[in-house]
Protein backbone atom coordinates (compact mmCIF):
# COMPACT_ATOMS: atom_id res chain seq x y z
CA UNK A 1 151.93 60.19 43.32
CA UNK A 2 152.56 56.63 41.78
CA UNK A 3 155.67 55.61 39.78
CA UNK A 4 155.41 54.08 36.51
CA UNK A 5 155.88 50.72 38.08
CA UNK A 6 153.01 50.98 40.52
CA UNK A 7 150.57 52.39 37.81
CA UNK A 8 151.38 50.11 35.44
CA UNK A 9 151.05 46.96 38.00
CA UNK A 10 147.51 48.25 38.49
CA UNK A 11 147.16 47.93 34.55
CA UNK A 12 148.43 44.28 34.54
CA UNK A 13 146.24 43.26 37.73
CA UNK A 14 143.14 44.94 35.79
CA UNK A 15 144.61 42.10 32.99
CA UNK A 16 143.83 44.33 30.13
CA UNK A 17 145.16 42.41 27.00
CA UNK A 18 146.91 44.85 25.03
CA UNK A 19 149.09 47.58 26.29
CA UNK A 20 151.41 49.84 23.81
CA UNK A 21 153.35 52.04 25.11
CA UNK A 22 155.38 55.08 23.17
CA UNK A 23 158.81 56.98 24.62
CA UNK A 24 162.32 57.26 23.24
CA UNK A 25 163.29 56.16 26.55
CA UNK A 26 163.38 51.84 26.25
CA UNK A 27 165.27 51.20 29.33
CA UNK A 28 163.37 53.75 31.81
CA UNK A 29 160.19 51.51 30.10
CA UNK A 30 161.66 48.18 30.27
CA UNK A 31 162.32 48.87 34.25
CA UNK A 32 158.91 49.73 34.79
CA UNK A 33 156.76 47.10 32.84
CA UNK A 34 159.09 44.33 33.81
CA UNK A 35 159.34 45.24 37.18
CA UNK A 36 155.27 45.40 37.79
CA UNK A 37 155.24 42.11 36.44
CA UNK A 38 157.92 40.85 38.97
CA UNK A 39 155.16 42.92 41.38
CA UNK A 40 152.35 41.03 39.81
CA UNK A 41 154.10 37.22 40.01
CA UNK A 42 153.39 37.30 36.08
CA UNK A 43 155.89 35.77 33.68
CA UNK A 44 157.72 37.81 31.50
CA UNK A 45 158.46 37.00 27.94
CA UNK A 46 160.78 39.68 25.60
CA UNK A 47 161.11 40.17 22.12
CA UNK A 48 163.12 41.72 19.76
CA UNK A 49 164.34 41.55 16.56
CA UNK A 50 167.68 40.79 17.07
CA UNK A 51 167.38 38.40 20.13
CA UNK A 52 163.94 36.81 19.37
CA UNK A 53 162.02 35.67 22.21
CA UNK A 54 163.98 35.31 25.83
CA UNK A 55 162.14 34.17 29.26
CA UNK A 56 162.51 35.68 32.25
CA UNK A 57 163.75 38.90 33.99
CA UNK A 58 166.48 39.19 32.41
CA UNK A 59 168.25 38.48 28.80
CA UNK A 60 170.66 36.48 30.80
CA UNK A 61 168.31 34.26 32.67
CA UNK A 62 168.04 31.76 29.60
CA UNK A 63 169.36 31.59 26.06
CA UNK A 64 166.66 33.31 23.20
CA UNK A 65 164.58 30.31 21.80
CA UNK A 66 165.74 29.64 18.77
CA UNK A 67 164.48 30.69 15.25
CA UNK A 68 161.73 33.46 16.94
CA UNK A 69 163.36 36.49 15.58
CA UNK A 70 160.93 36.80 12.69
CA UNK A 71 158.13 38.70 14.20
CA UNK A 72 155.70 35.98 13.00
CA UNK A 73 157.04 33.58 14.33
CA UNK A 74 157.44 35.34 17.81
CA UNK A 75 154.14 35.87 17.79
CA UNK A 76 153.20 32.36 17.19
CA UNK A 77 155.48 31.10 19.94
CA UNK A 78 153.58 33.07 22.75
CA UNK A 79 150.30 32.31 21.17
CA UNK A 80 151.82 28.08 21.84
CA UNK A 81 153.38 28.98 24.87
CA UNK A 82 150.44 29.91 26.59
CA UNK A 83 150.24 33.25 26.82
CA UNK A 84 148.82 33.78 30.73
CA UNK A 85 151.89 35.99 31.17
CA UNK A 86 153.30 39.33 30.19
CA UNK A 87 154.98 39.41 26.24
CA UNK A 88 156.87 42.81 25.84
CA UNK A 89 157.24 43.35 22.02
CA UNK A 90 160.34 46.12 20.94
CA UNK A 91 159.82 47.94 18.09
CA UNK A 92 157.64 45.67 16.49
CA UNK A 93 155.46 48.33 14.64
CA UNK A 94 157.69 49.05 11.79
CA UNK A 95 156.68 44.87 10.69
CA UNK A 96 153.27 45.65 11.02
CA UNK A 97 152.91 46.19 7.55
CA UNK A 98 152.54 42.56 6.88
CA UNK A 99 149.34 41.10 7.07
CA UNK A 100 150.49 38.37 8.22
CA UNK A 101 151.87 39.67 11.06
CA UNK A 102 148.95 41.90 12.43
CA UNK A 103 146.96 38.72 11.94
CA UNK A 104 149.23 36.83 14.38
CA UNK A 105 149.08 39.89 16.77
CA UNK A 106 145.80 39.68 17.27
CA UNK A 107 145.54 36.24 17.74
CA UNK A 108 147.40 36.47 20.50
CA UNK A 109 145.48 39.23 22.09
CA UNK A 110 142.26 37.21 21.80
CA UNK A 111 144.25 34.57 23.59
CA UNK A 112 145.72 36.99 26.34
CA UNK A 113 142.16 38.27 26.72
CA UNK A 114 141.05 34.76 26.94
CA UNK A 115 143.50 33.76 29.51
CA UNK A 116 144.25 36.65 31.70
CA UNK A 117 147.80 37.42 29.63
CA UNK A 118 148.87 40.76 28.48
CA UNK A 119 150.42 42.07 25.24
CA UNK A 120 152.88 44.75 25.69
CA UNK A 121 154.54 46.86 22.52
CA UNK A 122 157.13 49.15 23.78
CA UNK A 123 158.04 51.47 20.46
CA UNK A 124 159.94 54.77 20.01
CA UNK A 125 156.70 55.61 18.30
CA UNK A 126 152.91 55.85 17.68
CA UNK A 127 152.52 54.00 13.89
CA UNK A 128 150.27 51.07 14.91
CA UNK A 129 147.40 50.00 12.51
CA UNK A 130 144.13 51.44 12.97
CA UNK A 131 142.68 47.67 14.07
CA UNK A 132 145.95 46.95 17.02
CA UNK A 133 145.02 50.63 18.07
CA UNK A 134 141.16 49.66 18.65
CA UNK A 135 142.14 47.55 21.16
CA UNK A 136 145.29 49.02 22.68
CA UNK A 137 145.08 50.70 26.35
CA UNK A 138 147.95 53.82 25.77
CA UNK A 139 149.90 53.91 28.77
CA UNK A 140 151.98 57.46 29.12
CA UNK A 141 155.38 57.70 31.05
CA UNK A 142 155.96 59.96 33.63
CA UNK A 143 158.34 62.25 33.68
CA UNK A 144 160.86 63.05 36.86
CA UNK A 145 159.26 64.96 39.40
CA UNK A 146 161.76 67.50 41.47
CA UNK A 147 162.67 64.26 43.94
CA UNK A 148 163.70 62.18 41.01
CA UNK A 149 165.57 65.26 39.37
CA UNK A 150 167.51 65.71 42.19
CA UNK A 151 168.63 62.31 42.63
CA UNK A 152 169.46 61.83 39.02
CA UNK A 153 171.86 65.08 39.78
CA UNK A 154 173.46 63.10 43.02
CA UNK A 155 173.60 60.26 41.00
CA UNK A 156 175.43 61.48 38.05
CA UNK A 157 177.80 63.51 40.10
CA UNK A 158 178.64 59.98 41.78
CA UNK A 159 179.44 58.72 38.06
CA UNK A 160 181.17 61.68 37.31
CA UNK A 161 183.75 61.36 40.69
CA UNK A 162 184.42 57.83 39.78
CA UNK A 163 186.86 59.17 36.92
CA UNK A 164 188.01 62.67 38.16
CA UNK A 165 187.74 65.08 41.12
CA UNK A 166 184.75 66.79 41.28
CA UNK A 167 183.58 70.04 43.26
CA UNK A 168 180.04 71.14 43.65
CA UNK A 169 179.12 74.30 45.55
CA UNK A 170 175.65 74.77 45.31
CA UNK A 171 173.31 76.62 48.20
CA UNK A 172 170.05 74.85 48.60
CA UNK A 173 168.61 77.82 46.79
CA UNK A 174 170.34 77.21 43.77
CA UNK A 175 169.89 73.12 43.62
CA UNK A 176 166.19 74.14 44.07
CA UNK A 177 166.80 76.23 40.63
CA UNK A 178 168.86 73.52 39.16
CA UNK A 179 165.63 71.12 39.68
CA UNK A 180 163.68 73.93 37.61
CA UNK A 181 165.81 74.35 35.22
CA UNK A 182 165.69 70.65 34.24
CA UNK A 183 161.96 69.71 34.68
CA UNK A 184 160.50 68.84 31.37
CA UNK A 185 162.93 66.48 30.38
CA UNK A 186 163.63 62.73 30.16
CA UNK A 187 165.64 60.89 32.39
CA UNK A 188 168.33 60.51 29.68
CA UNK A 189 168.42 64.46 28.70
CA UNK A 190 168.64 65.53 32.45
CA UNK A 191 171.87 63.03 33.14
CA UNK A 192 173.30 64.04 29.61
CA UNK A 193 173.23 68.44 30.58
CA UNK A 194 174.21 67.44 34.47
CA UNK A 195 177.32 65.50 32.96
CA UNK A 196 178.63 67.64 30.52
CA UNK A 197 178.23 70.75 33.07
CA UNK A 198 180.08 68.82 35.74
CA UNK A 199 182.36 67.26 33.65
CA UNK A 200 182.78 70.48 31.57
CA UNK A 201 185.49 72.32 34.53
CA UNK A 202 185.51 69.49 37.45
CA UNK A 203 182.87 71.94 38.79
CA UNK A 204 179.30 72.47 39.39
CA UNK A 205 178.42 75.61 40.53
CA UNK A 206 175.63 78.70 39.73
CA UNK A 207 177.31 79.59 36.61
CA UNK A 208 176.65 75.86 35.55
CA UNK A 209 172.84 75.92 36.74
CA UNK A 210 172.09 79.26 35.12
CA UNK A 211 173.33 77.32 31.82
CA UNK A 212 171.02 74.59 32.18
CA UNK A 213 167.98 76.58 31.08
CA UNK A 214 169.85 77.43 28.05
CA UNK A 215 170.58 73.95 27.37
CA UNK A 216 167.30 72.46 27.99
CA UNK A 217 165.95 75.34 25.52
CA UNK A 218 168.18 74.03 22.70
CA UNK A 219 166.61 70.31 23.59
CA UNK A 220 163.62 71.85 23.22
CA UNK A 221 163.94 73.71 19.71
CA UNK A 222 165.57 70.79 18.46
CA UNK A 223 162.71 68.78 19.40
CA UNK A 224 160.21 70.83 17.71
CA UNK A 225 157.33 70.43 19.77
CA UNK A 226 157.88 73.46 22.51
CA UNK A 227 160.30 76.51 22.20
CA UNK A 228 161.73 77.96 25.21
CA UNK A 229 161.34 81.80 24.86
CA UNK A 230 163.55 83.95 26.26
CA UNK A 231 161.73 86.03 29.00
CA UNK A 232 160.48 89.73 26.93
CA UNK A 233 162.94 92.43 28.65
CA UNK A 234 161.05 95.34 27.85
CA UNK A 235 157.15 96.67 28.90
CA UNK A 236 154.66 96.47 26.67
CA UNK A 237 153.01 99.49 25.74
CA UNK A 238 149.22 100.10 26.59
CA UNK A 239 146.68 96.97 27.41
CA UNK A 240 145.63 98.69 30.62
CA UNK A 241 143.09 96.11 31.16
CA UNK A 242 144.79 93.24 30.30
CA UNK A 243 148.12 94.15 32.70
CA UNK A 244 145.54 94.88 35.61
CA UNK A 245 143.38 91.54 34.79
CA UNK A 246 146.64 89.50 34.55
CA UNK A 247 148.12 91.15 37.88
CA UNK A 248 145.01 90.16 39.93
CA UNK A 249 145.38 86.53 38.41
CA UNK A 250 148.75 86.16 39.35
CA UNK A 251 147.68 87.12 42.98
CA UNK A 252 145.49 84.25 43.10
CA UNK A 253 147.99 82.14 41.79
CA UNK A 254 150.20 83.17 44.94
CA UNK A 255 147.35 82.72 47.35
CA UNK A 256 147.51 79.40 49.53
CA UNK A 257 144.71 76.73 48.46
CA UNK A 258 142.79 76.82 51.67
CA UNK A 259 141.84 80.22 49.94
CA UNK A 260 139.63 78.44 47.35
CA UNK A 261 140.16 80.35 44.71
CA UNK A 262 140.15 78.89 41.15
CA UNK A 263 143.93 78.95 39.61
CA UNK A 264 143.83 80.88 35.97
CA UNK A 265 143.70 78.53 33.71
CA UNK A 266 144.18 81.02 30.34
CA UNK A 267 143.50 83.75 28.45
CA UNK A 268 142.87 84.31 24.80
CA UNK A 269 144.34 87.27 22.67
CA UNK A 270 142.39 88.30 19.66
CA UNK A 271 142.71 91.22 17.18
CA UNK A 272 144.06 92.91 14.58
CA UNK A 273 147.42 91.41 12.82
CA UNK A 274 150.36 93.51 14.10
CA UNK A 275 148.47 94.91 17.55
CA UNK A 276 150.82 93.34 19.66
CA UNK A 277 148.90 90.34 20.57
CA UNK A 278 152.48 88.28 20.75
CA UNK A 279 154.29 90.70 22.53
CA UNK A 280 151.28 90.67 24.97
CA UNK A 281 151.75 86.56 25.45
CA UNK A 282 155.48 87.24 25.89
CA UNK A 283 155.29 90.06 28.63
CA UNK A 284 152.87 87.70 30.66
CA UNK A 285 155.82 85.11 31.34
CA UNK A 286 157.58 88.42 32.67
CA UNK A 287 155.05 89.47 34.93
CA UNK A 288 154.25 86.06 36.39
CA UNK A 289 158.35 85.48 36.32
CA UNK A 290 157.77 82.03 34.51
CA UNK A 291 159.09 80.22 31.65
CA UNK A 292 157.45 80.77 28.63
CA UNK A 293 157.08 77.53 25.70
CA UNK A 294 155.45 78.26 22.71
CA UNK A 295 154.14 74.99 21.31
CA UNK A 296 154.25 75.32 17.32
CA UNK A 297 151.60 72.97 16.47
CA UNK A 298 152.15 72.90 13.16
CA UNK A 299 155.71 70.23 13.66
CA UNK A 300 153.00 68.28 15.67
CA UNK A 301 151.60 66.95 12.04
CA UNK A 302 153.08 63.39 11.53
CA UNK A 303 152.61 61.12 8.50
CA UNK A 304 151.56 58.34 10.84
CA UNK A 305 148.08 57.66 12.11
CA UNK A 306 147.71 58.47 15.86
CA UNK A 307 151.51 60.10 15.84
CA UNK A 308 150.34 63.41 15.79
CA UNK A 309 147.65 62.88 18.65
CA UNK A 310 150.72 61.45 20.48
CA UNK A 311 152.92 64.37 19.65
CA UNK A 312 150.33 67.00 21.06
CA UNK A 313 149.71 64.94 24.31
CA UNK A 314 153.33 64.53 24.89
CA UNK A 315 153.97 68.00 24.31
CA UNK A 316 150.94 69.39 26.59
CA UNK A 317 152.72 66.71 29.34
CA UNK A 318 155.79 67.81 29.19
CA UNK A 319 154.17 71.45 29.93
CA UNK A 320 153.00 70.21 32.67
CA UNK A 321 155.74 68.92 33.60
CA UNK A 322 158.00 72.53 33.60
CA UNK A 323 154.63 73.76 35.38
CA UNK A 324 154.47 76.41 36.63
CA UNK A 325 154.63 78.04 33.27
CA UNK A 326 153.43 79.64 30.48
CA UNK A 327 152.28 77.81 27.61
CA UNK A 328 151.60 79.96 24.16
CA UNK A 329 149.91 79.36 21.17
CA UNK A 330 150.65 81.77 17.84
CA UNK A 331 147.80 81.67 15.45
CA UNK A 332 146.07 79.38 17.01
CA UNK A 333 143.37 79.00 14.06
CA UNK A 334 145.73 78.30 11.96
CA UNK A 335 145.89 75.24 13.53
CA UNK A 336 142.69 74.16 14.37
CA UNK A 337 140.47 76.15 11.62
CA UNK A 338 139.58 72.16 9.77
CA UNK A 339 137.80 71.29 13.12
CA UNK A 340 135.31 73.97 12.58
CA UNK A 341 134.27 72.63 9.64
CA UNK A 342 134.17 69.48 7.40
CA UNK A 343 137.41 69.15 7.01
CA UNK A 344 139.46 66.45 4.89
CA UNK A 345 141.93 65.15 6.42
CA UNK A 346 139.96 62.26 8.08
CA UNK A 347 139.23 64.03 11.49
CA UNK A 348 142.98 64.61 12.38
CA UNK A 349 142.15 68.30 12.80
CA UNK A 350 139.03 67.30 15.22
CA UNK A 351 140.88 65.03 16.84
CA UNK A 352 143.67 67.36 17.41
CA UNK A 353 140.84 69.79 18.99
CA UNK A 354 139.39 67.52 20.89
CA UNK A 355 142.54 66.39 23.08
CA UNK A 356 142.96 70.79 23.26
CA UNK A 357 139.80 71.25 24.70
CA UNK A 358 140.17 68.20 26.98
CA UNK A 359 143.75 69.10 28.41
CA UNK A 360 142.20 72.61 28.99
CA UNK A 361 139.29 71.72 30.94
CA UNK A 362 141.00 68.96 33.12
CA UNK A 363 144.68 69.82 33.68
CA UNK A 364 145.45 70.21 37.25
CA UNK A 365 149.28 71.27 37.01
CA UNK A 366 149.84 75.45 36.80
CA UNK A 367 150.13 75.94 32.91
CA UNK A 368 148.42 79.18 32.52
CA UNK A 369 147.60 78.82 28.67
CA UNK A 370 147.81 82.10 25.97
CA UNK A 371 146.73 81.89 22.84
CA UNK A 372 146.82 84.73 20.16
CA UNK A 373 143.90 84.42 17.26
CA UNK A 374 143.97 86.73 13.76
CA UNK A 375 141.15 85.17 12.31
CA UNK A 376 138.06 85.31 14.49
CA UNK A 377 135.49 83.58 11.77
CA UNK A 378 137.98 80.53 11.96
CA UNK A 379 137.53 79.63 15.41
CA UNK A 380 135.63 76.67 16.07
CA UNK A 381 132.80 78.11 18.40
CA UNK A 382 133.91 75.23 21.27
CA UNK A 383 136.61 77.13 21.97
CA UNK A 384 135.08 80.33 22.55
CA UNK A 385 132.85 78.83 25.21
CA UNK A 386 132.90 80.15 28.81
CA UNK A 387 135.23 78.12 31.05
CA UNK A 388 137.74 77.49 28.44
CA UNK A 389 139.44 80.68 28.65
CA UNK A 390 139.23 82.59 31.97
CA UNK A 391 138.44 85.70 29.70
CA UNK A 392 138.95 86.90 26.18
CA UNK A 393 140.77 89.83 25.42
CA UNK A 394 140.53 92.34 22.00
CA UNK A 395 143.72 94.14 21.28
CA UNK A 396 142.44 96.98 19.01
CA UNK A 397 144.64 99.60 16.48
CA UNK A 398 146.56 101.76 19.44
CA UNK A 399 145.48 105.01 20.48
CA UNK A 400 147.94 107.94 20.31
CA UNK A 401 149.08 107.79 23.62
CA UNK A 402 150.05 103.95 23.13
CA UNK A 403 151.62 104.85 19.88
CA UNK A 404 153.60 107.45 21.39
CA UNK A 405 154.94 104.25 24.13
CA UNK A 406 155.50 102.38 21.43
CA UNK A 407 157.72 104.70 19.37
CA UNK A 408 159.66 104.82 22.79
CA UNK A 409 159.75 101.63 23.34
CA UNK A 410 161.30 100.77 19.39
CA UNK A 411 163.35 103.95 19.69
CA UNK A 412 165.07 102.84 22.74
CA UNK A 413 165.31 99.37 21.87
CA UNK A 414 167.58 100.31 18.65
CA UNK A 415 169.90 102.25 21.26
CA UNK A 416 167.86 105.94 20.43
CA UNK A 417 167.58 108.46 22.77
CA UNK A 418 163.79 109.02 23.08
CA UNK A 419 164.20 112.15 24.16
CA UNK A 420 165.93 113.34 21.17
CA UNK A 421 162.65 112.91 19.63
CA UNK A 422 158.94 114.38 18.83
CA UNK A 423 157.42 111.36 20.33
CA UNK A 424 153.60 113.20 19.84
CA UNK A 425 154.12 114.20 16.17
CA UNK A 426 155.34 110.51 15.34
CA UNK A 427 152.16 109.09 17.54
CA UNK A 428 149.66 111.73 15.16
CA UNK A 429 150.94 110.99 12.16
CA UNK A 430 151.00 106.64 12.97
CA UNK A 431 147.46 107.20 13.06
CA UNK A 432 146.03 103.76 11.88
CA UNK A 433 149.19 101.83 12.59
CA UNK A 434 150.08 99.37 14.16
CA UNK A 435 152.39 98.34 16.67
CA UNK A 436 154.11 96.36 13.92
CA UNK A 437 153.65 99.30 11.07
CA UNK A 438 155.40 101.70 13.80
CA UNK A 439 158.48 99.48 14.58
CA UNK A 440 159.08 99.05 11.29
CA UNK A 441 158.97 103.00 10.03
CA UNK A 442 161.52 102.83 12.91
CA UNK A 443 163.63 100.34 11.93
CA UNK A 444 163.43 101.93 7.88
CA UNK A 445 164.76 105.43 9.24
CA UNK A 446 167.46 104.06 11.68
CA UNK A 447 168.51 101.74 8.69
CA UNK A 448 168.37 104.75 6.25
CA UNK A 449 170.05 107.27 8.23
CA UNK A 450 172.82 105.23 9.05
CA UNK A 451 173.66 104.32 5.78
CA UNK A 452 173.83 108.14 4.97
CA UNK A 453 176.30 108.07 7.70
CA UNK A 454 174.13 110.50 10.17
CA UNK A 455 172.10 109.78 13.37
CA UNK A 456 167.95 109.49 12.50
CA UNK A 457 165.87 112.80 13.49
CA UNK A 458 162.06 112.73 13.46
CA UNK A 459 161.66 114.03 10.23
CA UNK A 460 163.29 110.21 8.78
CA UNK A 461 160.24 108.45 11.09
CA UNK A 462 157.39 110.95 9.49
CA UNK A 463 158.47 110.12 5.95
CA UNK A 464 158.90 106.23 6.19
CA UNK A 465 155.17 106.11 7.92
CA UNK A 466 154.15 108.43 4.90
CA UNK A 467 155.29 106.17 2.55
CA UNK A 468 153.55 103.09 3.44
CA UNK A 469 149.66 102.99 4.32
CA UNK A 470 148.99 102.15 7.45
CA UNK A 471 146.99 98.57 8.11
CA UNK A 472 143.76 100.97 8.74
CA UNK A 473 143.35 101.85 4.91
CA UNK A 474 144.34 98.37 3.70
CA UNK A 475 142.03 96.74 5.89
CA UNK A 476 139.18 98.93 6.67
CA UNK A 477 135.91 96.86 5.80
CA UNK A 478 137.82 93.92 7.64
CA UNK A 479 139.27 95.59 10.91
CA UNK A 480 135.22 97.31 11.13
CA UNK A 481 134.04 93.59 11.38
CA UNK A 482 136.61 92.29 13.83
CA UNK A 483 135.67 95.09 15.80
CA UNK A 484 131.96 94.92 15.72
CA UNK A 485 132.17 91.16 16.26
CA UNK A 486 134.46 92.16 19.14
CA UNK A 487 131.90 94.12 21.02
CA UNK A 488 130.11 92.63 23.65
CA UNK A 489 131.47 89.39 23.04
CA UNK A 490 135.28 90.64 24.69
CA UNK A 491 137.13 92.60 27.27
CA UNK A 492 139.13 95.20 25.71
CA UNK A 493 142.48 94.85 26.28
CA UNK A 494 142.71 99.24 26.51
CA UNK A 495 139.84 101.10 26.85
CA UNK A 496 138.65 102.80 23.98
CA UNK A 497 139.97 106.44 22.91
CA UNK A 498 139.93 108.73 20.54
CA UNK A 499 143.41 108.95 17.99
């Protein structure tokens, strides 16, 4: 695989004229663009706004020329000087509101395009006029593979020693789960958990590596873009066919490539609300042991043109690179319902679908994708094409003997003996319910007998699903069309029974 530094050479020997490039990580960039140039004998040229312009490798190599700390007059500078070299421009979007300024921009692309130079903007993010986008080439960051990981570890722990003792007692089995726990992350974020663990105690040891998943899921969350969910504990009640689908999947996942068997790709969960559909997308993180992210996309929506593209790309990357894992999508018409239609938000939602459908069809890394749909009528019909899903699953109402796992499940779950319970009459009289409806009679009767200072009995269950319809009657003509649309278009996820 090639670094940054060799791909990005190959973009400077190509002499494309305008490359813009988006990460919160400057110096990581600034180490890669100016060392291809150093690869590619090109001159390099930096500016910012504090500095100006400066020459050379280095900031130190000769003094800023004087008076180019304006952006426009930067610009015009390199346009003078010659501009057959490489001009790195930080941060220089948030001036591009000035005409005057995008005008001297791309001036000095035609020249670069004219003369073999290259244009470089290195920003913290995506807000570049739709004209400087036209002709930008995007070029995408890596992040650390396990090698680089690991050496960012040894490195740090080197730092680390330099002011106080420091003892690591690792077994190569648990370094290899320190590397897992940090993939995903930037350079910065992987040396900034690995120093405050080891400089936390004067240790490193398992108790700090089973922390770093924790930690990286707070990144995460505080990020917005993809949640680390913590792996589903208990079963999941009925969806036969799904389990037994998903089990034969993940044997083909284990199965050496010489095999030749295709790697599952995804799987998409449709239904009724409340069937269980999430708890479905959970429990397959379990049963593969993975790491599940759910990707919320609607924090991927950005005020700036192109920033939102950006966001999803960056967050489907950095998927890829935790892979192997488990990437899930709630609701996922909610999300991309506008691209099914005319929508009017200038193509953002079709554009949004259109990267989707891309990264599905062409990733290579192993992020088996689930995504859970309510609304069947608001699927765009690309995405219900063969080969963009390895299958389609309908999770129905559940039958009686699911309901009766279910009430188990809940009962146990809110520290109730089961057995201290008529699991059959609750399952007969949920009739109609679902999953959700169930667990939350449950949770009403717990809640009520407790407050009347006595442990819940059956009776408590029967009356709180009496007193609320069950989805069934509320959604009758509706849950008869999901269903009929259902049939012969999807797998069921249990077979069919009466109850």
């Amino acid at each position: 695989m090639l670094t940054d530094r060799q791909r990005f050479a190959q973009l400077l020997r190509a002499r494309h004229p305008l490359i813009v490039i988006s990460s919160p990580e400057e110096d990581r960039v600034m180490e890669a663009v100016v060392g291809a140039s150093v690869d590619c004998a090109r001159q390099v040229q930096t500016w910012t706004a504090v500095r100006g312009i400066f020459s050379g490798v280095f900031d130190t190599d000769h003094q800023p020329e004087p008076g180019t700390e304006p952006p426009g007059a930067a610009l015009r500078w390199c346009w003078q000087s010659g501009s057959s070299g490489v001009c790195i421009f930080c941060d220089i979007s948030a001036h591009l509101g000035n005409d005057v300024v995008v005008r001297a921009l791309r001036e000095l692309i035609s020249r670069c395009a004219t003369l073999g130079g290259s244009v470089v903007l290195v920003d913290h993010q995506d807000a570049l006029p739709e004209i400087i986008r036209h002709e930008a080439l995007v070029f995408a960051p890596g992040r650390p593979d396990d090698q680089e990981i690991l050496n960012l570890i040894r490195s740090t722990a080197s730092m680390i020693r330099r002011d106080a003792p420091l003892t690591i007692e690792l077994r190569k089995s648990e370094v290899a789960k320190a590397v897992q726990a940090l993939r995903g992350l930037t350079r910065s974020q992987i040396r900034r958990l690995v120093a405050e663990a080891m400089a936390d105690d004067g240790r490193f040891d398992a108790t700090d590596v089973a922390q770093l998943a924790d930690a990286r899921a707070r990144l995460l969350g505080r990020d917005g873009l993809l949640e680390s969910i913590a792996a589903q504990t208990e079963d999941v009640a009925g969806a036969v066919n799904l389990k037994r689908w998903l089990e034969q999947r993940r044997r083909a996942i284990d199965a050496p490539a010489a095999v030749g068997v295709d790697v599952p790709r995804g799987v998409l969960l449709l239904g009724v609300p409340g069937s269980g559909k999430s708890a479905c997308a959970k429990a397959v993180a379990r049963w593969w042991n993975r790491p599940l992210l759910r990707l919320d996309v609607g924090s991927l929506y950005n005020q700036y043109i192109g920033e939102t593209e950006r966001r999803l790309r960056d967050a489907l990357k950095q998927a890829e690179a935790m892979a192997p894992a488990v990437l899930w999508i709630d609701e996922i018409e909610k999300a991309f319902a506008s691209a099914a239609s005319q929508s009017t938000d200038g193509g953002l939602s079709q554009r949004m679908f259109g990267c989707l459908l891309t990264w599905m069809q062409e990733h290579t890394a192993p992020v088996f994708l689930v995504a859970t749909a309510n609304d069947i009528g608001a699927l765009p019909p690309e995405l219900l094409r063969k080969g963009r899903f390895d299958e389609i699953f309908f999770v129905d109402l559940p039958s009686v003997t699911v309901r009766r796992d279910i009430a188990r499940i809940h009962l146990a779950r809110r520290r109730q003996d089961p057995a201290n319970f008529d699991l059959d009459a609750i399952a007969a009289s949920a009739q109609g319910c679902t999953g959700a409806d169930l667990e939350a009679a449950i949770v009403t009767a717990v809640l009520e007998a407790s407050i009347a200072g006595r442990p819940p009995v059956t009776a408590d269950i029967l009356h709180a699903l009496g007193a609320s319809p069950p989805i069934a009657s509320l959604m009758r003509e509706r849950i008869a069309e999901i269903r009929a649309w259902a049939r012969g278009r999807c797998r069921f996820a249990d077979d069919p029974e009466a109850g």
